[in-house]
C-alpha atoms as a PDB file:
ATOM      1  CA  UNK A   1     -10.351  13.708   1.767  1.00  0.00           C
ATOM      2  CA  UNK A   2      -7.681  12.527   4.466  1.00  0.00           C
ATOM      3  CA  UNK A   3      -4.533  10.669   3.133  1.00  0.00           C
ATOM      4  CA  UNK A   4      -3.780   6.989   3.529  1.00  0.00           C
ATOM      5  CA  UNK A   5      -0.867   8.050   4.645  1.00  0.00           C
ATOM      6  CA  UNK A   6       0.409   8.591   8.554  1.00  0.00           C
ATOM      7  CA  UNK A   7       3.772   8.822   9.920  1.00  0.00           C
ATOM      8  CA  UNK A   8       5.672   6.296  11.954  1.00  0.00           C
ATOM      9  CA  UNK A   9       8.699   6.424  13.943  1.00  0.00           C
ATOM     10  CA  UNK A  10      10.628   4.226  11.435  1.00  0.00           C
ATOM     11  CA  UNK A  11       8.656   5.486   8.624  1.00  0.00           C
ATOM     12  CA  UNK A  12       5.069   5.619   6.951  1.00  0.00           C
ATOM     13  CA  UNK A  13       1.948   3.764   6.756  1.00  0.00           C
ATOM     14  CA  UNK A  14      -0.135   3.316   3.759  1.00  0.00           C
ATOM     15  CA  UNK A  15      -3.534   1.660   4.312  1.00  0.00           C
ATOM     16  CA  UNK A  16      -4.687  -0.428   1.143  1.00  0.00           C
ATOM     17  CA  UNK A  17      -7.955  -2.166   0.303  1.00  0.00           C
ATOM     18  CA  UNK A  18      -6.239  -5.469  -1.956  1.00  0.00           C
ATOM     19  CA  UNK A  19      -8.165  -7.181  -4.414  1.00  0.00           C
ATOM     20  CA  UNK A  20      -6.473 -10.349  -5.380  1.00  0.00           C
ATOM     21  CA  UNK A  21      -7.219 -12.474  -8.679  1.00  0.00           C
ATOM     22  CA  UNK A  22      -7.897  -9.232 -10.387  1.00  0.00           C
ATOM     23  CA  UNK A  23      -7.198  -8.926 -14.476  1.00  0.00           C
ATOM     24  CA  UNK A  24      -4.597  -6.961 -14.188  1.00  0.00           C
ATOM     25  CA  UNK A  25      -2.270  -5.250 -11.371  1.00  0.00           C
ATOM     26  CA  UNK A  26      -2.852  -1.581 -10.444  1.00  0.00           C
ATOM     27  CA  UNK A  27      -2.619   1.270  -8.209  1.00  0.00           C
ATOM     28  CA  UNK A  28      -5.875   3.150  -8.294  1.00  0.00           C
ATOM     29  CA  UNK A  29      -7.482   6.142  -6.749  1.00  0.00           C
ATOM     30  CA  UNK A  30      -7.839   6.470  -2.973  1.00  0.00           C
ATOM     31  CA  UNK A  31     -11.498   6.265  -0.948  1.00  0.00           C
ATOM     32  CA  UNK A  32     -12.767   6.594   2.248  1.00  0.00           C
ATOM     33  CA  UNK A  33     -14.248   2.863   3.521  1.00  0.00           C
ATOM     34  CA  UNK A  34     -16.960   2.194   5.490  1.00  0.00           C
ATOM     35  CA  UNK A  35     -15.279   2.611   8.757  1.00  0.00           C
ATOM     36  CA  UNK A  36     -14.212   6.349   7.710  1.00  0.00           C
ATOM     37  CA  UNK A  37     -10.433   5.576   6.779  1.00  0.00           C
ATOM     38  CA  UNK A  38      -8.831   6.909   4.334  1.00  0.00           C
ATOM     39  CA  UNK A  39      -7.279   3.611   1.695  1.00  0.00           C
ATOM     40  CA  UNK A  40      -5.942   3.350  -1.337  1.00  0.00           C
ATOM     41  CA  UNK A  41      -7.174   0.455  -3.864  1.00  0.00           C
ATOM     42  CA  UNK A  42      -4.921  -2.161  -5.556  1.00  0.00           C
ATOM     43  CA  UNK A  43      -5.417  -4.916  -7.727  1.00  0.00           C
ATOM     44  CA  UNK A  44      -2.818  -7.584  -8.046  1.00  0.00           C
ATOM     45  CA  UNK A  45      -3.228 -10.528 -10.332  1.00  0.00           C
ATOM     46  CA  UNK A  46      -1.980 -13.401  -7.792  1.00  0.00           C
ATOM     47  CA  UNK A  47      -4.610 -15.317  -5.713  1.00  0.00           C
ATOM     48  CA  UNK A  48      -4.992 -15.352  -2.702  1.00  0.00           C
ATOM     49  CA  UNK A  49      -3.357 -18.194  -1.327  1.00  0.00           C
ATOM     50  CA  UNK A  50       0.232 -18.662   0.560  1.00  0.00           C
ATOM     51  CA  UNK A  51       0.788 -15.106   0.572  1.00  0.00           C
ATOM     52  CA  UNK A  52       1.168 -14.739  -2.858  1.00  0.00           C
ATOM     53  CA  UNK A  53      -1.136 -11.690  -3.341  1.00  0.00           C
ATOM     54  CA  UNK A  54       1.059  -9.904  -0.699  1.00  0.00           C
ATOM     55  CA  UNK A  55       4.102 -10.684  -2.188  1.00  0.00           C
ATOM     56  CA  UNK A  56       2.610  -9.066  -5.344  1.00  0.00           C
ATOM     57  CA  UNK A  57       1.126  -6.067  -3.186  1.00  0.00           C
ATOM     58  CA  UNK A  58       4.479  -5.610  -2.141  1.00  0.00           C
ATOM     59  CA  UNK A  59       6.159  -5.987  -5.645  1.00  0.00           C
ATOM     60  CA  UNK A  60       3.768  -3.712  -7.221  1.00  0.00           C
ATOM     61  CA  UNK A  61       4.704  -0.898  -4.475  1.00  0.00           C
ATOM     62  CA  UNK A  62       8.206  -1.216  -4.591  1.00  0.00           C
ATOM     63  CA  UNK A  63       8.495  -1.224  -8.797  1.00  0.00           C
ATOM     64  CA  UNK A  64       5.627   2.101  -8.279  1.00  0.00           C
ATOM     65  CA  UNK A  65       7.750   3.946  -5.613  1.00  0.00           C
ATOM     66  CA  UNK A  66      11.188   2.667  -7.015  1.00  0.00           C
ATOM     67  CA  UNK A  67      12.561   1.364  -4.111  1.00  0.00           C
ATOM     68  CA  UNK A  68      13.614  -1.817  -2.437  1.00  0.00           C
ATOM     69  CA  UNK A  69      11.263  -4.559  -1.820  1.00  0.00           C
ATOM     70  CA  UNK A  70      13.026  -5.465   1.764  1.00  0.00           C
ATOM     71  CA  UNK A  71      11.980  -1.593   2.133  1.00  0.00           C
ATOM     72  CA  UNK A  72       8.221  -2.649   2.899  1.00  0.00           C
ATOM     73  CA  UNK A  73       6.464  -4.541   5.445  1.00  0.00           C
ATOM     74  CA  UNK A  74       2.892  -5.415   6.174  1.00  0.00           C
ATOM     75  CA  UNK A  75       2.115  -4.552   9.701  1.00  0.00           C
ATOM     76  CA  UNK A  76      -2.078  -5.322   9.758  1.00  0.00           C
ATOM     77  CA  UNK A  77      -3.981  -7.196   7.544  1.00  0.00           C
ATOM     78  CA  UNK A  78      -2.004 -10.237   6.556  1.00  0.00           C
ATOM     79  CA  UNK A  79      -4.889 -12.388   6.322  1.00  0.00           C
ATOM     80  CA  UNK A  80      -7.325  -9.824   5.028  1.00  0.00           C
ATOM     81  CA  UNK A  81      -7.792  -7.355   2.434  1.00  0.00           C
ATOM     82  CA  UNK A  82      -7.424  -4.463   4.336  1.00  0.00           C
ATOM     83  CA  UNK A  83      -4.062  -4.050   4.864  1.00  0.00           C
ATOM     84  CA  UNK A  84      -1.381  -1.687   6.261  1.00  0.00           C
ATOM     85  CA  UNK A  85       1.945  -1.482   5.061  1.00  0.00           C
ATOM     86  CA  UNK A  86       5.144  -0.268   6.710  1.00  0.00           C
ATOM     87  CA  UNK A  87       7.711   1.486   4.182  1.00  0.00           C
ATOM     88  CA  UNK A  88      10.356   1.963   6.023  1.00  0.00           C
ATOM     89  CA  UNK A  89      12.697   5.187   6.022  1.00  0.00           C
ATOM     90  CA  UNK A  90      12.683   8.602   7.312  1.00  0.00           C
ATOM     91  CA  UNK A  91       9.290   9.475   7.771  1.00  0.00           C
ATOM     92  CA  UNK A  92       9.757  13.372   7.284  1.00  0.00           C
ATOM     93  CA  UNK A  93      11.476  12.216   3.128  1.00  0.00           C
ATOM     94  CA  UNK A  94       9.052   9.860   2.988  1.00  0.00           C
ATOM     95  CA  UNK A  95       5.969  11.605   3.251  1.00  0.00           C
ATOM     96  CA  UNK A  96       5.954  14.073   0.510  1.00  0.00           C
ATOM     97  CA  UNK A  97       7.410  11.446  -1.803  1.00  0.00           C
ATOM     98  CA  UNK A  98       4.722   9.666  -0.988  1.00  0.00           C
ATOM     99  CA  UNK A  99       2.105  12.583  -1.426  1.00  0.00           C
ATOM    100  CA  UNK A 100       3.749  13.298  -4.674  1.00  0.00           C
ATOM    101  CA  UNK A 101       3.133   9.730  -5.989  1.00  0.00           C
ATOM    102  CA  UNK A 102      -0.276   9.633  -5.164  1.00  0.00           C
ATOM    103  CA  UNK A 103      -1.291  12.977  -6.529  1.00  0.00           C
ATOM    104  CA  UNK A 104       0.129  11.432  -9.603  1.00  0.00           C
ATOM    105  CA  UNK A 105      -1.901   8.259  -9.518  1.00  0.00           C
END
């Protein structure tokens, strides 16, 4: 399987596939969707509603990849559950780090 991870010029994309209200908030295993892209599933526990299941996306990934919250941006999805996020950095550090955490998933 391809990674849900590409390279951009100020860092790297992950692609998600965010399910909101969920029991409990977790990082799980990565899938292909129905379109044939690579995404990685997450569960937060805040609904959706005022961005607050963003704002948890976003808290989950920055306590999981110990780094800075103002380190992440959404780029696609805001409004839906796919979603793209922008972690921001030197895309040729980032990219193994971010291999290495989700081989460890």
């Amino acid at each position: 399987m391809t990674s849900p991870v590409r390279k951009a010029v100020n860092g790297c994309l992950l692609d998600f596939r965010l399910t909101p209200n969920a029991s409990s908030s977790s990082v799980e295993s990565a899938y292909i969707d129905g379109n044939g892209h690579p995404r990685l599933k997450i569960r937060v526990t805040a609904i959706p509603e005022k961005g607050k299941a963003n704002t948890a996306l976003i808290k989950l990934l920055a306590k999981s990849l110990k780094k800075g919250k103002t380190e992440f941006e959404i780029v696609a999805g805001k409004q839906d559950r796919d979603k793209s996020v922008l972690i921001i950095g030197d895309p040729d550090l980032l990219g193994p780090e971010i291999k290495d955490w989700l081989r460890n998933l």
